[in-house]
N, C-alpha and C. Protein backbone atom coordinates (compact mmCIF):
# COMPACT_ATOMS: atom_id res chain seq x y z
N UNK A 1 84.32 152.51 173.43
CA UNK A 1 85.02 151.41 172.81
C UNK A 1 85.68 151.84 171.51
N UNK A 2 84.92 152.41 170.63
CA UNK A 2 85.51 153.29 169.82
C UNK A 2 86.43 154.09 170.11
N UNK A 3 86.85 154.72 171.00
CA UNK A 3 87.45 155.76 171.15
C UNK A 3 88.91 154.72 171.53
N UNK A 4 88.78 153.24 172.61
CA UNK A 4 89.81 152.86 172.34
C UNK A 4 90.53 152.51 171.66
N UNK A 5 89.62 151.89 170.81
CA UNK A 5 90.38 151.04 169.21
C UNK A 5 91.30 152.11 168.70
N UNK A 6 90.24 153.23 168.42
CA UNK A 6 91.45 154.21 167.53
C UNK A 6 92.73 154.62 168.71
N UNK A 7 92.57 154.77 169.96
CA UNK A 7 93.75 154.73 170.51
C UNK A 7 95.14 154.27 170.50
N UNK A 8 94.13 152.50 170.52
CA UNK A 8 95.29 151.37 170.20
C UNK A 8 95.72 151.96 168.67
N UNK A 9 95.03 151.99 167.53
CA UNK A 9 95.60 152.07 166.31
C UNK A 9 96.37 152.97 165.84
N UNK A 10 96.35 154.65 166.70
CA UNK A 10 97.02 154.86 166.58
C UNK A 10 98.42 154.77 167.11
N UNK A 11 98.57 154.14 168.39
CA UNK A 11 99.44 154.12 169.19
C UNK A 11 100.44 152.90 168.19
N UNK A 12 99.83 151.82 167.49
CA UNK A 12 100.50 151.23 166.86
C UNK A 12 101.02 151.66 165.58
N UNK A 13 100.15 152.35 165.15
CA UNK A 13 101.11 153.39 163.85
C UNK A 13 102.19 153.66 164.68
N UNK A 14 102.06 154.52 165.46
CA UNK A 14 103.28 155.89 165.92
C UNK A 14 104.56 154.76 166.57
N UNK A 15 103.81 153.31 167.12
CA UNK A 15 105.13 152.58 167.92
C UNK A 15 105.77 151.93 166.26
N UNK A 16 105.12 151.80 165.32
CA UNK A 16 105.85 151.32 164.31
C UNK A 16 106.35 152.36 163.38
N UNK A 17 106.08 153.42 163.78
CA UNK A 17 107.09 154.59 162.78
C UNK A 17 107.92 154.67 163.47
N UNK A 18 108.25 154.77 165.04
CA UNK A 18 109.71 154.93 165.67
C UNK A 18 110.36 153.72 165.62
N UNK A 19 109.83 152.34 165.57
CA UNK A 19 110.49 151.27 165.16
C UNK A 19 111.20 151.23 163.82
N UNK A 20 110.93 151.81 162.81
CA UNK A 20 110.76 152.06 161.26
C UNK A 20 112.05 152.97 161.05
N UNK A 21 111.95 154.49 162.04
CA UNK A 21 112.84 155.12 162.18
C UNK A 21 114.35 154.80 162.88
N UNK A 22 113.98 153.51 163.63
CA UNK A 22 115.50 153.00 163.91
C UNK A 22 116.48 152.96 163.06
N UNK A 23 117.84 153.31 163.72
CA UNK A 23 118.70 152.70 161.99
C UNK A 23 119.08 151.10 162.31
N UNK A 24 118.92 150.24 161.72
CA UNK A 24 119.05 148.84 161.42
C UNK A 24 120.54 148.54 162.08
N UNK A 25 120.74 147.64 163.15
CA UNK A 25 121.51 147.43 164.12
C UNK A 25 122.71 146.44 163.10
N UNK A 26 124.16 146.84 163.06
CA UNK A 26 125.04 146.19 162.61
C UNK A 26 124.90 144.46 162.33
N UNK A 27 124.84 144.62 161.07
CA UNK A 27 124.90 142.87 160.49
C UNK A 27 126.59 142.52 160.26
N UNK A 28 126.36 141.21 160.46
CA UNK A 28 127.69 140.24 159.80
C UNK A 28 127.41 140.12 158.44
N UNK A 29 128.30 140.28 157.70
CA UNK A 29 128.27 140.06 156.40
C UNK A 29 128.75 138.46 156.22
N UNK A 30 127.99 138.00 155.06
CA UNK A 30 128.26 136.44 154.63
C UNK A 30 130.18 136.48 154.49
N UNK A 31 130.64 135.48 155.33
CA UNK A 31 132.17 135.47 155.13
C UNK A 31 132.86 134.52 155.51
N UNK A 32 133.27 133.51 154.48
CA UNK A 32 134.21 132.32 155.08
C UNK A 32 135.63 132.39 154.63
N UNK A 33 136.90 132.28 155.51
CA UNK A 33 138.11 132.02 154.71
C UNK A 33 138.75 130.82 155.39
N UNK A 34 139.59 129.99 154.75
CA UNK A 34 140.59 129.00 155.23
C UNK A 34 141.51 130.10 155.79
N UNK A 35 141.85 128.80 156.49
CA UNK A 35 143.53 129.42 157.12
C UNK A 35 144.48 129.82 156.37
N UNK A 36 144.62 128.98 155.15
CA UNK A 36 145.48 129.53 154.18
C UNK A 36 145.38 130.88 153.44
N UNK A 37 143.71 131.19 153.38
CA UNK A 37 143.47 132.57 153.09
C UNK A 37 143.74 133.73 153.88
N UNK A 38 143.05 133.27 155.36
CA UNK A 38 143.31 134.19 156.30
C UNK A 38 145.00 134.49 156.11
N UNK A 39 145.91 134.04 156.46
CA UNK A 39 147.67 133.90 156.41
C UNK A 39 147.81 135.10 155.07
N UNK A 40 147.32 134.82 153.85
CA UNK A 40 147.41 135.32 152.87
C UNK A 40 147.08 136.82 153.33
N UNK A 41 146.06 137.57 154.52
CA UNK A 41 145.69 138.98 154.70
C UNK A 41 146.76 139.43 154.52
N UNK A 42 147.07 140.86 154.35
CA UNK A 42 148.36 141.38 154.64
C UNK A 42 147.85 142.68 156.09
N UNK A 43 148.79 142.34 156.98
CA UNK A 43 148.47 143.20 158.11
C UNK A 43 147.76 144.34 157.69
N UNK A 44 147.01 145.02 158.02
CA UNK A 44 146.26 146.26 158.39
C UNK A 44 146.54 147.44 159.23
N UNK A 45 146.96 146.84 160.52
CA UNK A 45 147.11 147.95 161.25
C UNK A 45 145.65 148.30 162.01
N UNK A 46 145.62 149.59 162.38
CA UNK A 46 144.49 150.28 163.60
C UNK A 46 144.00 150.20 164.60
N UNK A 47 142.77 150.52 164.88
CA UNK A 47 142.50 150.35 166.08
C UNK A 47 142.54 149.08 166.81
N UNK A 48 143.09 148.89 168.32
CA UNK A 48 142.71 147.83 169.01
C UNK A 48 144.07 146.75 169.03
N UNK A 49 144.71 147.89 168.13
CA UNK A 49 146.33 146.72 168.40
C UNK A 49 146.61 147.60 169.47
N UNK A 50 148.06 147.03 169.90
CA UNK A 50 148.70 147.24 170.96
C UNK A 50 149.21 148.52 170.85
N UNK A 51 149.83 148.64 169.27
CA UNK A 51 150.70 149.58 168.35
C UNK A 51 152.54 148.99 169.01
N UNK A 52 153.05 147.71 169.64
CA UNK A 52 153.72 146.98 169.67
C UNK A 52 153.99 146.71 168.43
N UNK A 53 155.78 147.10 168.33
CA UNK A 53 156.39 146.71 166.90
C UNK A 53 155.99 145.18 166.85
N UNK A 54 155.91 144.45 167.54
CA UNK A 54 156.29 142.72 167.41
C UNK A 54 154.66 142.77 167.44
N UNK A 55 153.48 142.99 167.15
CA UNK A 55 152.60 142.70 166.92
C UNK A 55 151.94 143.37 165.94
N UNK A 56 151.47 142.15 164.78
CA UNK A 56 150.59 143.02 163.04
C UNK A 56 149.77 142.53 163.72
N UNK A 57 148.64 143.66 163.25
CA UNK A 57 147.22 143.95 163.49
C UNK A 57 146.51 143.23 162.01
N UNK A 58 145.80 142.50 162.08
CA UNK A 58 145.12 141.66 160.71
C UNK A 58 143.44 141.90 160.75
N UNK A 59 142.83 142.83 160.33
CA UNK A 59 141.58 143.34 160.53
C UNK A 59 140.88 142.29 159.34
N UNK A 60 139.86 141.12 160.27
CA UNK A 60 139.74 140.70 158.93
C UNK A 60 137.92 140.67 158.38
N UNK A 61 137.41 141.07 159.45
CA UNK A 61 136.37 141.23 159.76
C UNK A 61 135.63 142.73 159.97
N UNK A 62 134.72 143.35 159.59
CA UNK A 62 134.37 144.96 160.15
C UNK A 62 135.19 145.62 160.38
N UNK A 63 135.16 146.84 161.00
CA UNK A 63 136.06 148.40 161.03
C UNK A 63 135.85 148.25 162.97
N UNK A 64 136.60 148.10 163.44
CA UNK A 64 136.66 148.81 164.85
C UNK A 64 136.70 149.73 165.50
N UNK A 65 136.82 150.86 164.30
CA UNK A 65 136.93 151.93 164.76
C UNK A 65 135.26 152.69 164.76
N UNK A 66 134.61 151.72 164.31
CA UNK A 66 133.47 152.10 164.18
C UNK A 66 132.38 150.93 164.73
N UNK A 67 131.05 151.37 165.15
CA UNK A 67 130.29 150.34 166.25
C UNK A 67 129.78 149.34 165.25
N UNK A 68 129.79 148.60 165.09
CA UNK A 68 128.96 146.67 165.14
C UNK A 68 130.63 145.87 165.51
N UNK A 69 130.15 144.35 164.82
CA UNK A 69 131.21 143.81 165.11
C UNK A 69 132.47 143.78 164.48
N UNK A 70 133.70 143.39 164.84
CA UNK A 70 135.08 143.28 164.33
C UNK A 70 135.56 142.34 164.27
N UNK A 71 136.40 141.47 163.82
CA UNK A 71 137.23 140.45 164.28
C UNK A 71 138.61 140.91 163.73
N UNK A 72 139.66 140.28 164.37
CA UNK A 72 140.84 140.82 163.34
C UNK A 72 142.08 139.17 164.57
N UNK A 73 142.93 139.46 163.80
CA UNK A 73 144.20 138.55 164.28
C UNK A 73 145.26 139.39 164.63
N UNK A 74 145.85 139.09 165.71
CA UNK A 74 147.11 139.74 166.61
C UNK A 74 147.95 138.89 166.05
N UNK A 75 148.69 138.61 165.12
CA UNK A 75 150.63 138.25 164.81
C UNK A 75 151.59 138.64 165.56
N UNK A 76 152.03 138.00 166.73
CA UNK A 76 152.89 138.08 167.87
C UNK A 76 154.10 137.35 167.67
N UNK A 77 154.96 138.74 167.81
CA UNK A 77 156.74 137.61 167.08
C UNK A 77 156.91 136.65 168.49
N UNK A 78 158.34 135.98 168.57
CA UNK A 78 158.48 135.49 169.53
C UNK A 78 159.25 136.68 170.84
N UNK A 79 159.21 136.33 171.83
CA UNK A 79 159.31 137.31 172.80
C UNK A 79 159.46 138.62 172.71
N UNK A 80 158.21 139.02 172.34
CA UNK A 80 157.18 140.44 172.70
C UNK A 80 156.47 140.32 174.24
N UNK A 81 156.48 141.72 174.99
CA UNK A 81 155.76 141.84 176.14
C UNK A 81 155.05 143.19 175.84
N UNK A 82 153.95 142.84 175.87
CA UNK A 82 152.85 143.71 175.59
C UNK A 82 152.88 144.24 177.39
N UNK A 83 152.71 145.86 177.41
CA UNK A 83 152.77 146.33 178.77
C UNK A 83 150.99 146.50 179.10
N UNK A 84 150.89 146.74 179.96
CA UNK A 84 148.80 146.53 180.92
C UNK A 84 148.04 147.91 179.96
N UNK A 85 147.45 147.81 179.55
CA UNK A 85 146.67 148.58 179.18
C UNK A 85 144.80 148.01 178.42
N UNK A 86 143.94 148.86 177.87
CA UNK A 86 142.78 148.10 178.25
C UNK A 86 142.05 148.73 177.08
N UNK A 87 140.80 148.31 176.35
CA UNK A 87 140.44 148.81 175.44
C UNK A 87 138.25 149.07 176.03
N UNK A 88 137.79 149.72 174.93
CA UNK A 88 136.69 150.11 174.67
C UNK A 88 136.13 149.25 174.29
N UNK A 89 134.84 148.51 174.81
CA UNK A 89 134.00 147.38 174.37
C UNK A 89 134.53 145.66 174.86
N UNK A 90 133.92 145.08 175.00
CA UNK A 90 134.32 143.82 175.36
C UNK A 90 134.53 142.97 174.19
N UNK A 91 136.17 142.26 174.62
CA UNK A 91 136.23 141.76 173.84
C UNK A 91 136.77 140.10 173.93
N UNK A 92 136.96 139.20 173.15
CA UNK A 92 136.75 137.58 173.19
C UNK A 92 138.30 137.22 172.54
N UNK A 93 139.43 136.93 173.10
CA UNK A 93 139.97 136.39 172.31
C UNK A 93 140.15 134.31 172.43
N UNK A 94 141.09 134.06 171.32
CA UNK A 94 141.17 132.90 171.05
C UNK A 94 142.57 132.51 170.27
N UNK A 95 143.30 131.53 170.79
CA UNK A 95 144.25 131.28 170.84
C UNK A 95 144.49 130.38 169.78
N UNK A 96 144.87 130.62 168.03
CA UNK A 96 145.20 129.90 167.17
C UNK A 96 146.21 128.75 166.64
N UNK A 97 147.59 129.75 167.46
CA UNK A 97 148.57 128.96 167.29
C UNK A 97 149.88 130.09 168.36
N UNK A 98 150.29 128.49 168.56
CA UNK A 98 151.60 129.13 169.61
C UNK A 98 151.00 129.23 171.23
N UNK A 99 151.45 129.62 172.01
CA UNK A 99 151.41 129.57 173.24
C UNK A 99 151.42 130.97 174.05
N UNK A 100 150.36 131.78 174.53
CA UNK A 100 150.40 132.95 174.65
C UNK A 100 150.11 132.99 176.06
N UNK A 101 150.72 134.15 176.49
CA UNK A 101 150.68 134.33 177.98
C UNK A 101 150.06 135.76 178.22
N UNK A 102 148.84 135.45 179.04
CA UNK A 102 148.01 136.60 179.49
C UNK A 102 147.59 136.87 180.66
N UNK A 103 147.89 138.33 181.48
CA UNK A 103 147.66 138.42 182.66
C UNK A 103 146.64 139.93 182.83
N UNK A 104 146.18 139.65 183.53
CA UNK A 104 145.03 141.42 184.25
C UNK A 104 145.49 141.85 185.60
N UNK A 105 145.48 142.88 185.19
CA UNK A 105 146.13 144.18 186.13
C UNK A 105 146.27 145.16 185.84
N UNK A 106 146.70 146.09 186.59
CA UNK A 106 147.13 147.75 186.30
C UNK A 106 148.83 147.80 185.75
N UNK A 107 149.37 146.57 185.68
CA UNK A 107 150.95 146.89 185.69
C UNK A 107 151.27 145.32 185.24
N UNK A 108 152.36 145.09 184.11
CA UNK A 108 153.09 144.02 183.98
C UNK A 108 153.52 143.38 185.02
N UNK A 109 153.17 142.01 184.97
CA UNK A 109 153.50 141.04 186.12
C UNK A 109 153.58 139.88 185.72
N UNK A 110 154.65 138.94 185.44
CA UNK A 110 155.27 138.00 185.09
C UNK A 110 154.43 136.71 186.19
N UNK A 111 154.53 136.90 187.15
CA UNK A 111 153.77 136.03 188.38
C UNK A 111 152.26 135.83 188.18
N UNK A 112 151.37 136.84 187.13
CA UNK A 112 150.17 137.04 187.10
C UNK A 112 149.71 136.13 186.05
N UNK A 113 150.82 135.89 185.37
CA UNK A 113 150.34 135.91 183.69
C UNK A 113 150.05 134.35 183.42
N UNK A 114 148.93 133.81 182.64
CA UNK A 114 148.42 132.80 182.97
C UNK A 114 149.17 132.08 181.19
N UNK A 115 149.72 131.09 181.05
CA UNK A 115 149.95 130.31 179.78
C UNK A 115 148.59 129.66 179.00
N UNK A 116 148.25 130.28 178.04
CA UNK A 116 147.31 129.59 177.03
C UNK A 116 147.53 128.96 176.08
N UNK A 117 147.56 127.32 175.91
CA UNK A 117 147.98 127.10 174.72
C UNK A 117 146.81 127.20 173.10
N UNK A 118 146.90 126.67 172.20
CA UNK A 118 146.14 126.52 171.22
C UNK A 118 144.83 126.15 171.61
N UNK A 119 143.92 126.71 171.09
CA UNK A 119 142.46 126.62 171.93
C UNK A 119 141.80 127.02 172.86
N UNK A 120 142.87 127.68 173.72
CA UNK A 120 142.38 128.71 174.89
C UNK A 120 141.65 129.78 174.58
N UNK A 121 140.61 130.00 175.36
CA UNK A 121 139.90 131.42 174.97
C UNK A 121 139.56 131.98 176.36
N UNK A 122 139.73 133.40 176.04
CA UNK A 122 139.90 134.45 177.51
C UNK A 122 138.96 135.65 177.22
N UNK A 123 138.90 136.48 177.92
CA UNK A 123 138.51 137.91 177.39
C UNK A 123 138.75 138.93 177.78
N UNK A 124 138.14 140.15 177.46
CA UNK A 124 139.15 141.37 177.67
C UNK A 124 137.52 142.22 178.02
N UNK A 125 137.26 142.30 179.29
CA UNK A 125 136.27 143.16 179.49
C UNK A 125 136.71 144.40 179.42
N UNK A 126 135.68 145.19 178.74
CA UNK A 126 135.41 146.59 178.50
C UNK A 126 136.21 147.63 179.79
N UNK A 127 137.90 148.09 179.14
CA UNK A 127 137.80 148.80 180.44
C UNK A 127 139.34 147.97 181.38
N UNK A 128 138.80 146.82 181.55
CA UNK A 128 139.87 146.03 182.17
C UNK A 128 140.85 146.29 181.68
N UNK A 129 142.37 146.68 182.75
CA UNK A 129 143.44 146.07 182.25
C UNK A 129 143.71 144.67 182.22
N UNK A 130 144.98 144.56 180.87
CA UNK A 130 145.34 143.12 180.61
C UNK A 130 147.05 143.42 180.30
N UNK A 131 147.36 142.25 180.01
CA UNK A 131 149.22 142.75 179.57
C UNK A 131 149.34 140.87 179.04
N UNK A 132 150.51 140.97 178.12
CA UNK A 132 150.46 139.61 177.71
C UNK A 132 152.29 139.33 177.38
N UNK A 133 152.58 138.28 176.58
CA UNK A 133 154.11 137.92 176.22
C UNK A 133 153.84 136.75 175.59
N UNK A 134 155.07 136.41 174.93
CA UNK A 134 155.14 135.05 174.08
C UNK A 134 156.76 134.75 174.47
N UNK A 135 156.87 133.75 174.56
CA UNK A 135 158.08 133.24 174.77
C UNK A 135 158.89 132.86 173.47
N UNK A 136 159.24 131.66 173.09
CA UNK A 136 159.68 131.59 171.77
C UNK A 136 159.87 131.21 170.99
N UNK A 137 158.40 130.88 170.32
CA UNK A 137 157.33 131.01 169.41
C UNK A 137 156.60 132.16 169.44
N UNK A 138 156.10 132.29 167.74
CA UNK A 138 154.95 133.65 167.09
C UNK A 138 153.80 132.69 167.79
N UNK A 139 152.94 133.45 168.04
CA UNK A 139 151.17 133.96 168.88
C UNK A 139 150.35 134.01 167.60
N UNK A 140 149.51 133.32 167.14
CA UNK A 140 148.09 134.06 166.60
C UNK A 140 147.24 134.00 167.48
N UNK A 141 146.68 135.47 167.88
CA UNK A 141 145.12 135.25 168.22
C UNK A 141 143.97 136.10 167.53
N UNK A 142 143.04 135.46 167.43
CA UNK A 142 141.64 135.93 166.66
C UNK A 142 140.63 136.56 168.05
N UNK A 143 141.30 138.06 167.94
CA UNK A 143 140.47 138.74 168.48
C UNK A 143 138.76 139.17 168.06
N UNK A 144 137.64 138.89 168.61
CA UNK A 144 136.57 139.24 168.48
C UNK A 144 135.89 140.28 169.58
N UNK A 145 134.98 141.27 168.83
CA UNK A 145 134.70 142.40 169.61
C UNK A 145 133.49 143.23 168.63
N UNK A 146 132.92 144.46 169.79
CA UNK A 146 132.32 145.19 169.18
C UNK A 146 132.54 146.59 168.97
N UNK A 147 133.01 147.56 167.93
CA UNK A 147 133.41 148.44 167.97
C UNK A 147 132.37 149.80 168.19
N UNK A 148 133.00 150.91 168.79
CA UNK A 148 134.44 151.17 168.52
C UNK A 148 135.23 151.04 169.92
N UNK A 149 136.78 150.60 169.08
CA UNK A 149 137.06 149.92 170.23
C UNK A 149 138.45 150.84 170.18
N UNK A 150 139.41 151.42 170.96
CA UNK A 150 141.11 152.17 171.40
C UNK A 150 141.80 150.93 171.70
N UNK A 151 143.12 151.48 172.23
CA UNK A 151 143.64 151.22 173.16
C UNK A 151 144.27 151.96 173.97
N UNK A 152 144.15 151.68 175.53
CA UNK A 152 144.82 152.92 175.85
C UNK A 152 145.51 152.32 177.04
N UNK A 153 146.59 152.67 177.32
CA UNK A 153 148.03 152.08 178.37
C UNK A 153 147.65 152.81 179.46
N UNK A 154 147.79 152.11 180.85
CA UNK A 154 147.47 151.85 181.84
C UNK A 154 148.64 153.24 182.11
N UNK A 155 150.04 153.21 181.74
CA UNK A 155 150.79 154.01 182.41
C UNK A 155 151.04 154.62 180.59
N UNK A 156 151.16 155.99 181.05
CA UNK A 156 151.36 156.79 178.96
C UNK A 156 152.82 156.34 178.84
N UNK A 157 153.54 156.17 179.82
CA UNK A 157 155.29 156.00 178.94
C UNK A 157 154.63 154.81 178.54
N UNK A 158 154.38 153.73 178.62
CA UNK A 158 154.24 152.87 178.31
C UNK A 158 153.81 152.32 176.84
N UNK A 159 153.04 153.02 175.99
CA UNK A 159 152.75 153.54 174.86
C UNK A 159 153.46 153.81 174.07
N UNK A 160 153.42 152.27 173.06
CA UNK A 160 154.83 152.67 172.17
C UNK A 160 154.47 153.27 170.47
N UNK A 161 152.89 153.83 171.22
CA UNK A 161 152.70 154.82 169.87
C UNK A 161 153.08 156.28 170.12
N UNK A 162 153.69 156.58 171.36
CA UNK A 162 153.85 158.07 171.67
C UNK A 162 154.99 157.72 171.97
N UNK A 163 156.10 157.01 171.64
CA UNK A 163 157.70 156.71 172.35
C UNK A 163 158.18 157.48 170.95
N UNK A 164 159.22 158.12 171.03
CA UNK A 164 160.03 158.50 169.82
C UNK A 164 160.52 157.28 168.92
């Protein structure tokens, strides 16, 4: 009986030193802004945009390029067509303002693409292609996700970070 106790005791030391030795899993930091603040960000840029001239990247939340969570806002002029391509990690978007059109596939498809107005929320599984457009009205959406997150185009011409 003795011999178990110290078993158990040590077994609970050693399970709480590798618990101990974890590194502490990505927190949200305390963070509220109005809309009027958010508007006020000035684009950012990086990971997880399209790299589409007609779309600022608004990182307003965590680093994506790095693992816990992110949030950031897509600024979509009026008629931009984002071509199919798919990112790293799953991600949640949500439709702020304007009327955005989103479709999944391997390839742009006008017939596919579903109209979301204000309040719509969709998502972007890990991996999946997607492709989107705005007609004409600007798009906000408040992308949410866990990093690290790319993007990478379904077809490389397509990639208007490698176009001259």
């Amino acid at each position: 009986m003795l011999r178990s106790r110290a078993i158990f005791i040590v077994g609970t030391i050693m399970f709480g030193a590798a618990a101990a030795a974890q590194p502490p899993a990505p927190q949200l930091p305390k963070y509220s802004k109005s809309p009027a603040e958010l508007t006020a960000i000035a684009p950012t840029g990086g990971v997880g945009g399209s790299g589409n001239a007609k779309v600022q990247v608004v990182t307003i939340l965590g680093d994506p390029s790095k693992p816990g969570p992110y949030s950031q806002l897509l600024k979509v002029a009026p008629h931009a067509t984002i071509a199919a391509h798919h990112h790293a990690g799953d991600r949640v978007g949500t439709v702020l303002q304007g009327t955005w059109m989103f479709g999944y596939g391997p390839s742009f498809s006008k017939e596919e693409l579903r109209t979301l107005p204000v309040g719509s929320v969709y998502t972007e599984p890990s991996g999946a292609a997607h492709f989107a457009m705005t007609g004409d009205e600007a798009v906000t959406v408040l992308i949410t996700g866990s990093g690290p997150t790319d993007t990478v185009y379904e077809n490389p011409a397509d990639d208007p970070m490698k176009k001259p």
